[in-house]
PDB file of N, CA and C in Angstrom:
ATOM      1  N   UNK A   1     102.732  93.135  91.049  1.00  0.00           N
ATOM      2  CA  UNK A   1     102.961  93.360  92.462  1.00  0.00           C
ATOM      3  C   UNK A   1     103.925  92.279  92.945  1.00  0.00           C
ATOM      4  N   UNK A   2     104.805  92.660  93.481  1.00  0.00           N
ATOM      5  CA  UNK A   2     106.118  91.994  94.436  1.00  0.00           C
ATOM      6  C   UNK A   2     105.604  91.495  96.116  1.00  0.00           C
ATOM      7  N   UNK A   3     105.720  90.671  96.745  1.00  0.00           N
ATOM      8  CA  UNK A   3     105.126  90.151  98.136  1.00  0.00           C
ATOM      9  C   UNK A   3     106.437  89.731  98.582  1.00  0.00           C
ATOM     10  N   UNK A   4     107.243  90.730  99.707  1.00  0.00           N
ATOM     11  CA  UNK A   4     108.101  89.705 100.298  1.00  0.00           C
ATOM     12  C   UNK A   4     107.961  89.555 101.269  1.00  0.00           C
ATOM     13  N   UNK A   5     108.840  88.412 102.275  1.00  0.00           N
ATOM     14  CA  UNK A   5     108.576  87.711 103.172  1.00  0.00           C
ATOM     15  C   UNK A   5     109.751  87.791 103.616  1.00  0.00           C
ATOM     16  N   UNK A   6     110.030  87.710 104.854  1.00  0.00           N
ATOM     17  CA  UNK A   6     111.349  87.615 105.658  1.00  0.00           C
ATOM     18  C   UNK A   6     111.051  88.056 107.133  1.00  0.00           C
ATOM     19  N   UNK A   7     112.319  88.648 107.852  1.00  0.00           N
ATOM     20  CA  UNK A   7     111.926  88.278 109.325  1.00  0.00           C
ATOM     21  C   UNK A   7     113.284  89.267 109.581  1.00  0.00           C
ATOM     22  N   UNK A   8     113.223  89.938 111.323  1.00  0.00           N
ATOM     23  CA  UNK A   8     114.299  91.181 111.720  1.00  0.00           C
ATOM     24  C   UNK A   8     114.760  90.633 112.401  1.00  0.00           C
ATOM     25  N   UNK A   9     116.027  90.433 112.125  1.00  0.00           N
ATOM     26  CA  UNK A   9     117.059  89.897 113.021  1.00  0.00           C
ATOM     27  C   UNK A   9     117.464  90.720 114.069  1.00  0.00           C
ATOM     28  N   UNK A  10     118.379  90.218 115.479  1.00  0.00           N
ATOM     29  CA  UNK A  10     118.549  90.823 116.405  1.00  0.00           C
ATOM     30  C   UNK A  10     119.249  92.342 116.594  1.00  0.00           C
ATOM     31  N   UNK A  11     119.494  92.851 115.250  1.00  0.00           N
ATOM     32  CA  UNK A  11     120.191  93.854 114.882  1.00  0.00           C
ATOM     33  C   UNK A  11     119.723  94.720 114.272  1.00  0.00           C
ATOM     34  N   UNK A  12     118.153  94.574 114.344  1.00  0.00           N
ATOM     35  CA  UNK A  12     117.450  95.265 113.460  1.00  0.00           C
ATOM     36  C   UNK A  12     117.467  95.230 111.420  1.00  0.00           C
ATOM     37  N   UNK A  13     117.857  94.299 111.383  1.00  0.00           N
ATOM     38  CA  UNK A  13     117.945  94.208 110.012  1.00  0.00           C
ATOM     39  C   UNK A  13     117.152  93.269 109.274  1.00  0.00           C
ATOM     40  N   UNK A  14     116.672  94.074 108.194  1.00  0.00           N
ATOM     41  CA  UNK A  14     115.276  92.890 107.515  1.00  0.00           C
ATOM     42  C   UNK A  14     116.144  92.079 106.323  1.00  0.00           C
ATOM     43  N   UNK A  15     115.509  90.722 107.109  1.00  0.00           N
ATOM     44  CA  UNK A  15     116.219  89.398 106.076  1.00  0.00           C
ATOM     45  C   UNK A  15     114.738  89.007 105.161  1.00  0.00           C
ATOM     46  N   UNK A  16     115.034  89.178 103.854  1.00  0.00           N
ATOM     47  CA  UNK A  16     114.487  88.695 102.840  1.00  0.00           C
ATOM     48  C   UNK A  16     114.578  87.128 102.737  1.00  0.00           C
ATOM     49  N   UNK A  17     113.612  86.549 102.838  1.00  0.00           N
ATOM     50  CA  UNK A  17     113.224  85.149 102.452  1.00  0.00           C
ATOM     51  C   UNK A  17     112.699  84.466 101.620  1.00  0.00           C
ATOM     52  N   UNK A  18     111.934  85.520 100.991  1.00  0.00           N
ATOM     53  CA  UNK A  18     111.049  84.921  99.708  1.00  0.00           C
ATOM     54  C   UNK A  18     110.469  85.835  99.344  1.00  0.00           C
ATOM     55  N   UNK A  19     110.109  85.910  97.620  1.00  0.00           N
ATOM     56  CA  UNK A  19     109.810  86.913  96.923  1.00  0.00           C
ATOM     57  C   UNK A  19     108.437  86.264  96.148  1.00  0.00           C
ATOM     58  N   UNK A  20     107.479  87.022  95.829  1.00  0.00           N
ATOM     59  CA  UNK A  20     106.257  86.069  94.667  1.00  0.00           C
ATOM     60  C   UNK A  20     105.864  86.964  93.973  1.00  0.00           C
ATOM     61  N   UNK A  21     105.671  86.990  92.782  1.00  0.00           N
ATOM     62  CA  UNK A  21     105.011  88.058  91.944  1.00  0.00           C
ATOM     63  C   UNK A  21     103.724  87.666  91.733  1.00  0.00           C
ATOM     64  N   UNK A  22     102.772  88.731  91.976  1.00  0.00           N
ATOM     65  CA  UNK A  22     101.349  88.819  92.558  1.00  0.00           C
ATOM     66  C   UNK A  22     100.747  89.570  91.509  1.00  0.00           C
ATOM     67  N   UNK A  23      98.914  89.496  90.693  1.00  0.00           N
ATOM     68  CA  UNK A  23      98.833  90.159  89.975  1.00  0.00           C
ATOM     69  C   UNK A  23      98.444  91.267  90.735  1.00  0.00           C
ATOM     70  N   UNK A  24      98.570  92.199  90.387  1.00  0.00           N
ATOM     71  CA  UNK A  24      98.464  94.224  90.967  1.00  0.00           C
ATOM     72  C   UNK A  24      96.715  94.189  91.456  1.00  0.00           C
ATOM     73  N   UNK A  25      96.185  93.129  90.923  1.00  0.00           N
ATOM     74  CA  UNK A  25      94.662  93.513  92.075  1.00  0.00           C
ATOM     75  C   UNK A  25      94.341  92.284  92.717  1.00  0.00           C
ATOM     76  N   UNK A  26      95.328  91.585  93.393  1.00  0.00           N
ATOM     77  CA  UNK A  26      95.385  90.637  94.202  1.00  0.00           C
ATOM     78  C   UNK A  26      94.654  91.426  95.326  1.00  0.00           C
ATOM     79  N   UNK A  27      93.355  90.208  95.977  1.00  0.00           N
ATOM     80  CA  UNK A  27      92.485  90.761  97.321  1.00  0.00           C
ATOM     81  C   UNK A  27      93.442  91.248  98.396  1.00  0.00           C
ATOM     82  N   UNK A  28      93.534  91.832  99.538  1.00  0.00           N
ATOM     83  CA  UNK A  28      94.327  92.048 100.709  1.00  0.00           C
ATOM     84  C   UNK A  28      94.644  90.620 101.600  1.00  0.00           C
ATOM     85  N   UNK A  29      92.687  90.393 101.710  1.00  0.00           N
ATOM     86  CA  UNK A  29      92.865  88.965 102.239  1.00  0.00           C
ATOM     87  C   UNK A  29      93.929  87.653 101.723  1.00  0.00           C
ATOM     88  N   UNK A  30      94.069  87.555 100.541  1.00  0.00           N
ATOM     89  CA  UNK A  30      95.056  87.001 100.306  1.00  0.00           C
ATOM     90  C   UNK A  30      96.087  87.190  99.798  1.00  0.00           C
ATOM     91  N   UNK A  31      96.660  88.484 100.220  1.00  0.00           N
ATOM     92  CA  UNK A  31      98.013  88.490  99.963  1.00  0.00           C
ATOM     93  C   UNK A  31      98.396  88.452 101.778  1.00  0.00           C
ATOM     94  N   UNK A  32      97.850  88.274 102.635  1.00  0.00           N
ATOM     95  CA  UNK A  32      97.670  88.422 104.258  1.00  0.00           C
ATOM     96  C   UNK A  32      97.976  87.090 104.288  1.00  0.00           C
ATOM     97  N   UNK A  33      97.279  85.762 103.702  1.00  0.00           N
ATOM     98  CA  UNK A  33      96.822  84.500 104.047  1.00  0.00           C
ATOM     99  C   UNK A  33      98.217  84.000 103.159  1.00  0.00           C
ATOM    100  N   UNK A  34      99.016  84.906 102.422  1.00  0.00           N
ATOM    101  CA  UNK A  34     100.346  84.169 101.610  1.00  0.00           C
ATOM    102  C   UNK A  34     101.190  84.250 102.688  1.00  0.00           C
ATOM    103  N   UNK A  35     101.177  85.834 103.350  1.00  0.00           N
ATOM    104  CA  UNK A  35     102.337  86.360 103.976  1.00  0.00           C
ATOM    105  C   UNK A  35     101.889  85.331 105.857  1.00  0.00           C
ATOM    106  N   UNK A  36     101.105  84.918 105.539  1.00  0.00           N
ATOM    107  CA  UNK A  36     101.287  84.061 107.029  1.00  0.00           C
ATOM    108  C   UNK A  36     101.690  83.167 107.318  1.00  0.00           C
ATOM    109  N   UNK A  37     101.237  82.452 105.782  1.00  0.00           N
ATOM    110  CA  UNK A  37     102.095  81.074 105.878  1.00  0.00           C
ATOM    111  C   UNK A  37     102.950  80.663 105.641  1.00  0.00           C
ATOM    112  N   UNK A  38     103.851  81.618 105.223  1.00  0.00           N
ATOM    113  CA  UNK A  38     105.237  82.582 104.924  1.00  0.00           C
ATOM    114  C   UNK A  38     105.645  82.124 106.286  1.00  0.00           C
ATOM    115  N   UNK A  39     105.766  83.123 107.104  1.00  0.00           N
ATOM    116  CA  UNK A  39     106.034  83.752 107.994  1.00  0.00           C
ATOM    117  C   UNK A  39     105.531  82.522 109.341  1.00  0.00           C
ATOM    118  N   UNK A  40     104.396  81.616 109.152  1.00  0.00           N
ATOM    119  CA  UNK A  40     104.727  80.715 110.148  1.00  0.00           C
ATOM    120  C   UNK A  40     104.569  80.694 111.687  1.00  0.00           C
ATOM    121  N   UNK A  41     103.625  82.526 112.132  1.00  0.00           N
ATOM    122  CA  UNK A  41     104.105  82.545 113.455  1.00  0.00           C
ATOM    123  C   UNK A  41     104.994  82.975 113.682  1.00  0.00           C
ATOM    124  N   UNK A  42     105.969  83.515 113.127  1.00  0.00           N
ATOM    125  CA  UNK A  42     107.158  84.100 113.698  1.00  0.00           C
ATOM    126  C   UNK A  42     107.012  85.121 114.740  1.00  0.00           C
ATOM    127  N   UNK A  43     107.381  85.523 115.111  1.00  0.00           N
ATOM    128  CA  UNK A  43     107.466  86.844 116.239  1.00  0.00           C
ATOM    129  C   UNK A  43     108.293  87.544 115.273  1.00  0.00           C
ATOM    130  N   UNK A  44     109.107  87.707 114.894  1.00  0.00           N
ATOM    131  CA  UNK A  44     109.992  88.587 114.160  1.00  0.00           C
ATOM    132  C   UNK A  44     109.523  88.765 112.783  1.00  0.00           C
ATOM    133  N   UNK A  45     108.443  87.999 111.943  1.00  0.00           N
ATOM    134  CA  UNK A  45     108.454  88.043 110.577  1.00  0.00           C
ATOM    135  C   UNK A  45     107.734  89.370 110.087  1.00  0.00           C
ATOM    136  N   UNK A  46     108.144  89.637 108.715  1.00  0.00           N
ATOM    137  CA  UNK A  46     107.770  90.797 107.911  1.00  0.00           C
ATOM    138  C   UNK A  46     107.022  90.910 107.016  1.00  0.00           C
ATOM    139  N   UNK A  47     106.055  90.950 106.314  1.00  0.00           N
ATOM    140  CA  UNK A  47     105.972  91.133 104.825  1.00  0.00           C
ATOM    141  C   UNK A  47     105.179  92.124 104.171  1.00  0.00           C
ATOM    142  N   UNK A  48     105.545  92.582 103.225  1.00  0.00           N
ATOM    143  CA  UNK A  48     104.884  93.714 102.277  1.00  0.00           C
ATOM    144  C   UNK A  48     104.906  93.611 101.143  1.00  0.00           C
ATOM    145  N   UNK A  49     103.876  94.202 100.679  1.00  0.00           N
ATOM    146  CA  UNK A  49     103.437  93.949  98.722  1.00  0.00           C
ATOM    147  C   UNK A  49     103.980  95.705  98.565  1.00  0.00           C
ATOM    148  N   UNK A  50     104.488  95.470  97.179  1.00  0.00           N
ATOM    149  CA  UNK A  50     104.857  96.571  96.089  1.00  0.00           C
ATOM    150  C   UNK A  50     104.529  96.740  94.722  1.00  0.00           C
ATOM    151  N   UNK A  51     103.980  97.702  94.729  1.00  0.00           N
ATOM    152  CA  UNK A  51     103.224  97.934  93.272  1.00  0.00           C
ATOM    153  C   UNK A  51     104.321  98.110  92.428  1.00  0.00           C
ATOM    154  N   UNK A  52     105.580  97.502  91.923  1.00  0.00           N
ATOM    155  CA  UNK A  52     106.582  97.192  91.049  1.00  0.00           C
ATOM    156  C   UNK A  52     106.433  96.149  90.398  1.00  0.00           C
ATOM    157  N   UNK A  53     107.391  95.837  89.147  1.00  0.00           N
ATOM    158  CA  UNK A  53     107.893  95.206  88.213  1.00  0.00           C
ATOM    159  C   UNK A  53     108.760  94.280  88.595  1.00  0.00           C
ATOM    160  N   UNK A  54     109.799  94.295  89.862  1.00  0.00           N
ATOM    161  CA  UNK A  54     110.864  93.182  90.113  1.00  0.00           C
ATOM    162  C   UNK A  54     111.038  92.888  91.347  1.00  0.00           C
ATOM    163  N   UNK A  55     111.697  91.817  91.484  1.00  0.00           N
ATOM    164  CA  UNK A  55     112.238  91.682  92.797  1.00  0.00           C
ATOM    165  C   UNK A  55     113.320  93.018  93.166  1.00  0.00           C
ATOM    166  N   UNK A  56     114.079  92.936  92.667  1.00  0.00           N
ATOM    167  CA  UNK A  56     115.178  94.028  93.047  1.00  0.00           C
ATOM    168  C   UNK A  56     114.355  95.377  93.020  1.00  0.00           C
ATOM    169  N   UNK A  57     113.551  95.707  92.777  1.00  0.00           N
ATOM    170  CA  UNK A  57     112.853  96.850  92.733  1.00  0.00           C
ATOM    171  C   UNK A  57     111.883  97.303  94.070  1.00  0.00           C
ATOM    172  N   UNK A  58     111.101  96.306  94.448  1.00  0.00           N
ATOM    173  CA  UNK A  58     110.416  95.551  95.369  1.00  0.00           C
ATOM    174  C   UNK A  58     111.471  95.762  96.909  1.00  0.00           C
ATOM    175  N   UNK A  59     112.776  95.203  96.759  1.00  0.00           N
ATOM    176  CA  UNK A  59     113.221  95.395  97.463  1.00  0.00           C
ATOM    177  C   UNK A  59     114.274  96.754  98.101  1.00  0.00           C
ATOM    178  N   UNK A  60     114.744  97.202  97.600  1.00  0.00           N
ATOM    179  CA  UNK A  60     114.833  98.793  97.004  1.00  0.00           C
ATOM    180  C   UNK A  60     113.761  99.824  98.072  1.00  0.00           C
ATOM    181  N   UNK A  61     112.833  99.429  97.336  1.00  0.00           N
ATOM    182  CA  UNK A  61     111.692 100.091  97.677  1.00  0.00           C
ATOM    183  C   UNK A  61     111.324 100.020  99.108  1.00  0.00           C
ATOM    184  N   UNK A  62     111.501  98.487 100.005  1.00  0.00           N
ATOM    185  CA  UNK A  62     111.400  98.234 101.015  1.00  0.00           C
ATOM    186  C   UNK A  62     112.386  98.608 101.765  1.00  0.00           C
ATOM    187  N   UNK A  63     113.657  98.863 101.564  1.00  0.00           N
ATOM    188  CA  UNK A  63     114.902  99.438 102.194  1.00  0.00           C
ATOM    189  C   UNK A  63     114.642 100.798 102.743  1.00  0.00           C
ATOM    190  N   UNK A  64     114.362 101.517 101.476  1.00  0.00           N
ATOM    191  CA  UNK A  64     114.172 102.749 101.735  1.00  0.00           C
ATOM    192  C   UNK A  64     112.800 102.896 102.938  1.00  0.00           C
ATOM    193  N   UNK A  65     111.498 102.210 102.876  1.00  0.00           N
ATOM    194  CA  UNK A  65     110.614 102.333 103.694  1.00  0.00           C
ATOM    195  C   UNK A  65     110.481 101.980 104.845  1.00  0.00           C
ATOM    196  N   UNK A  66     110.819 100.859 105.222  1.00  0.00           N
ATOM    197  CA  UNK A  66     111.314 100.106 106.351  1.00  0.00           C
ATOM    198  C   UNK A  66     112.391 100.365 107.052  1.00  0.00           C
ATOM    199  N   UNK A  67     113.219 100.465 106.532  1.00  0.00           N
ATOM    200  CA  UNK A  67     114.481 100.189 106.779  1.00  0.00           C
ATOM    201  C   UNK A  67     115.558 101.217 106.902  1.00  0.00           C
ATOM    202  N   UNK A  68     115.996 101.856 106.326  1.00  0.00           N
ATOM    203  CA  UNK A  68     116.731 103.061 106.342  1.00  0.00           C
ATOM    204  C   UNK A  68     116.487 103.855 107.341  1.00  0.00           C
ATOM    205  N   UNK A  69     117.680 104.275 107.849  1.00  0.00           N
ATOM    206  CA  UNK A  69     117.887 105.253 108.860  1.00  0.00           C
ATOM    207  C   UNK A  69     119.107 106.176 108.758  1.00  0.00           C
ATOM    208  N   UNK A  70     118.247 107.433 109.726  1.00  0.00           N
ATOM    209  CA  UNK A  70     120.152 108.172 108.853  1.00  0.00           C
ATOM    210  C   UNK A  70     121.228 107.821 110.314  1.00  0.00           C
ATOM    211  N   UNK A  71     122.270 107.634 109.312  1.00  0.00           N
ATOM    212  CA  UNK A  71     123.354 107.678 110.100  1.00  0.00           C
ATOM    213  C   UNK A  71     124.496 106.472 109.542  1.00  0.00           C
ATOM    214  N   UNK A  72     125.713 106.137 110.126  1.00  0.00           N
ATOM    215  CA  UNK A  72     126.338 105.578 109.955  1.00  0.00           C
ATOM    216  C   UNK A  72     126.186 104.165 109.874  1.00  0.00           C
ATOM    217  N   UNK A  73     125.596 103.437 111.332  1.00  0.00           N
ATOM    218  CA  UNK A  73     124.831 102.137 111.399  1.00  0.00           C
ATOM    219  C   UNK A  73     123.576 101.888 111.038  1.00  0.00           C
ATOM    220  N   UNK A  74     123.335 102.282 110.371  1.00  0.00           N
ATOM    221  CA  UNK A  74     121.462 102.140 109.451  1.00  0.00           C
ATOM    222  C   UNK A  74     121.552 100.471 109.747  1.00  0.00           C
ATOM    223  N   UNK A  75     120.506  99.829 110.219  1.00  0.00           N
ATOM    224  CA  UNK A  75     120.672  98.724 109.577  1.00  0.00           C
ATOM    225  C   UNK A  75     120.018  98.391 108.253  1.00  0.00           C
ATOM    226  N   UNK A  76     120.396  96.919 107.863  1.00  0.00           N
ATOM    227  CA  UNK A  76     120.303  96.582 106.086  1.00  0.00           C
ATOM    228  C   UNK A  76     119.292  95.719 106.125  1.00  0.00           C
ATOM    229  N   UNK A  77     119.179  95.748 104.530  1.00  0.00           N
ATOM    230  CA  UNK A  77     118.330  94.682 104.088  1.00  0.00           C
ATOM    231  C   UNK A  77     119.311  93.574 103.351  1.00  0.00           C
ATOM    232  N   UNK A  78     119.161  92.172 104.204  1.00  0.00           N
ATOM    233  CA  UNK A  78     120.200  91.380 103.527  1.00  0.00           C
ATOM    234  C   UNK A  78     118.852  90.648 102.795  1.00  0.00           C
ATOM    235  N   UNK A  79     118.927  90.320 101.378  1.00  0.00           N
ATOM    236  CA  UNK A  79     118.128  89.287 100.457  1.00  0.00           C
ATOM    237  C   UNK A  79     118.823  87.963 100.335  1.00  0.00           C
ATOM    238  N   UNK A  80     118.262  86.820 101.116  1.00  0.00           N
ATOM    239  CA  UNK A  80     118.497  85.943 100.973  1.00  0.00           C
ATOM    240  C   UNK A  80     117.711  85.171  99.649  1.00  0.00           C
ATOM    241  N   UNK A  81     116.704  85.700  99.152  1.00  0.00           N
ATOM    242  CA  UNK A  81     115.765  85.166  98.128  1.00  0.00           C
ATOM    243  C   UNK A  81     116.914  85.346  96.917  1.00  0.00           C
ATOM    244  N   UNK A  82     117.216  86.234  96.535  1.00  0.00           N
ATOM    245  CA  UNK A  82     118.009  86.669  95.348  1.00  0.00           C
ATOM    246  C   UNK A  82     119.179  86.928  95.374  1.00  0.00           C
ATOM    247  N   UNK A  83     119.809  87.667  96.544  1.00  0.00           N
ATOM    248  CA  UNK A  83     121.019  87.958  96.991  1.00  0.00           C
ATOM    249  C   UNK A  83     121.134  89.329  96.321  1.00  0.00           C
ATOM    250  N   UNK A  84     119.775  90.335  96.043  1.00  0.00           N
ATOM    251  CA  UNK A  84     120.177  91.422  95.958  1.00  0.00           C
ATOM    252  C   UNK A  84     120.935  92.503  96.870  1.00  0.00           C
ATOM    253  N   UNK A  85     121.563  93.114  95.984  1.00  0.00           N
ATOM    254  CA  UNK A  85     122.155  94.847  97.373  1.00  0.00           C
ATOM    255  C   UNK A  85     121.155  95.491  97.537  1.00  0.00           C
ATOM    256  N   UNK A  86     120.768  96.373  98.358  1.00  0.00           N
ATOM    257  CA  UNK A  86     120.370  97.433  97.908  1.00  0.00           C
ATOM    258  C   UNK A  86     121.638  98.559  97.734  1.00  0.00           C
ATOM    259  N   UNK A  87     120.943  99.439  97.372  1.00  0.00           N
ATOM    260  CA  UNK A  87     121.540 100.987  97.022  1.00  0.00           C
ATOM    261  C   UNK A  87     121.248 101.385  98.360  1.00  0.00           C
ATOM    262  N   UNK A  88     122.393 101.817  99.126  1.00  0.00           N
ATOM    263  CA  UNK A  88     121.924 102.534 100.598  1.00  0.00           C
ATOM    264  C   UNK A  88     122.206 104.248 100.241  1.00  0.00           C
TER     265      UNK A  88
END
């Protein structure tokens, strides 16, 4: 399992901040108690676990769920953790 962390910028776009690979029956409670102290309080922060194999996969996955919209200005997922693309 993949846990990322990041935060939506004023443009609607999810910034990746940090990635952790989690074992696949990690409790809820603490994958909640990672992603908070992550996240710090933010007003804007994000995070979600993925039952995948990678970061780039993980994130992929979150593009498409979160994130994607149809049309011309979709906003993106920029990865600052890895500096992955996604595939839009």
């Amino acid at each position: 399992m993949i846990l990322l962390v990041g935060w939506w910028d004023r443009d609607a776009n999810l910034i990746i901040e940090s990635s952790r690979e989690l074992p696949d029956d990690t409790p809820r409670k603490e994958l909640e108690a990672e992603a908070n102290r992550k996240m710090n309080g933010d007003q804007n922060g994000w995070a979600a676990s993925f039952l995948v194999d990678s970061h780039k996969a993980a994130c992929q996955e979150a593009y498409e769920t979160h994130v994607r919209e149809p049309g011309i200005d979709s906003p993106k997922l920029i990865d600052e953790a890895e500096g992955f693309t996604v595939e839009t």
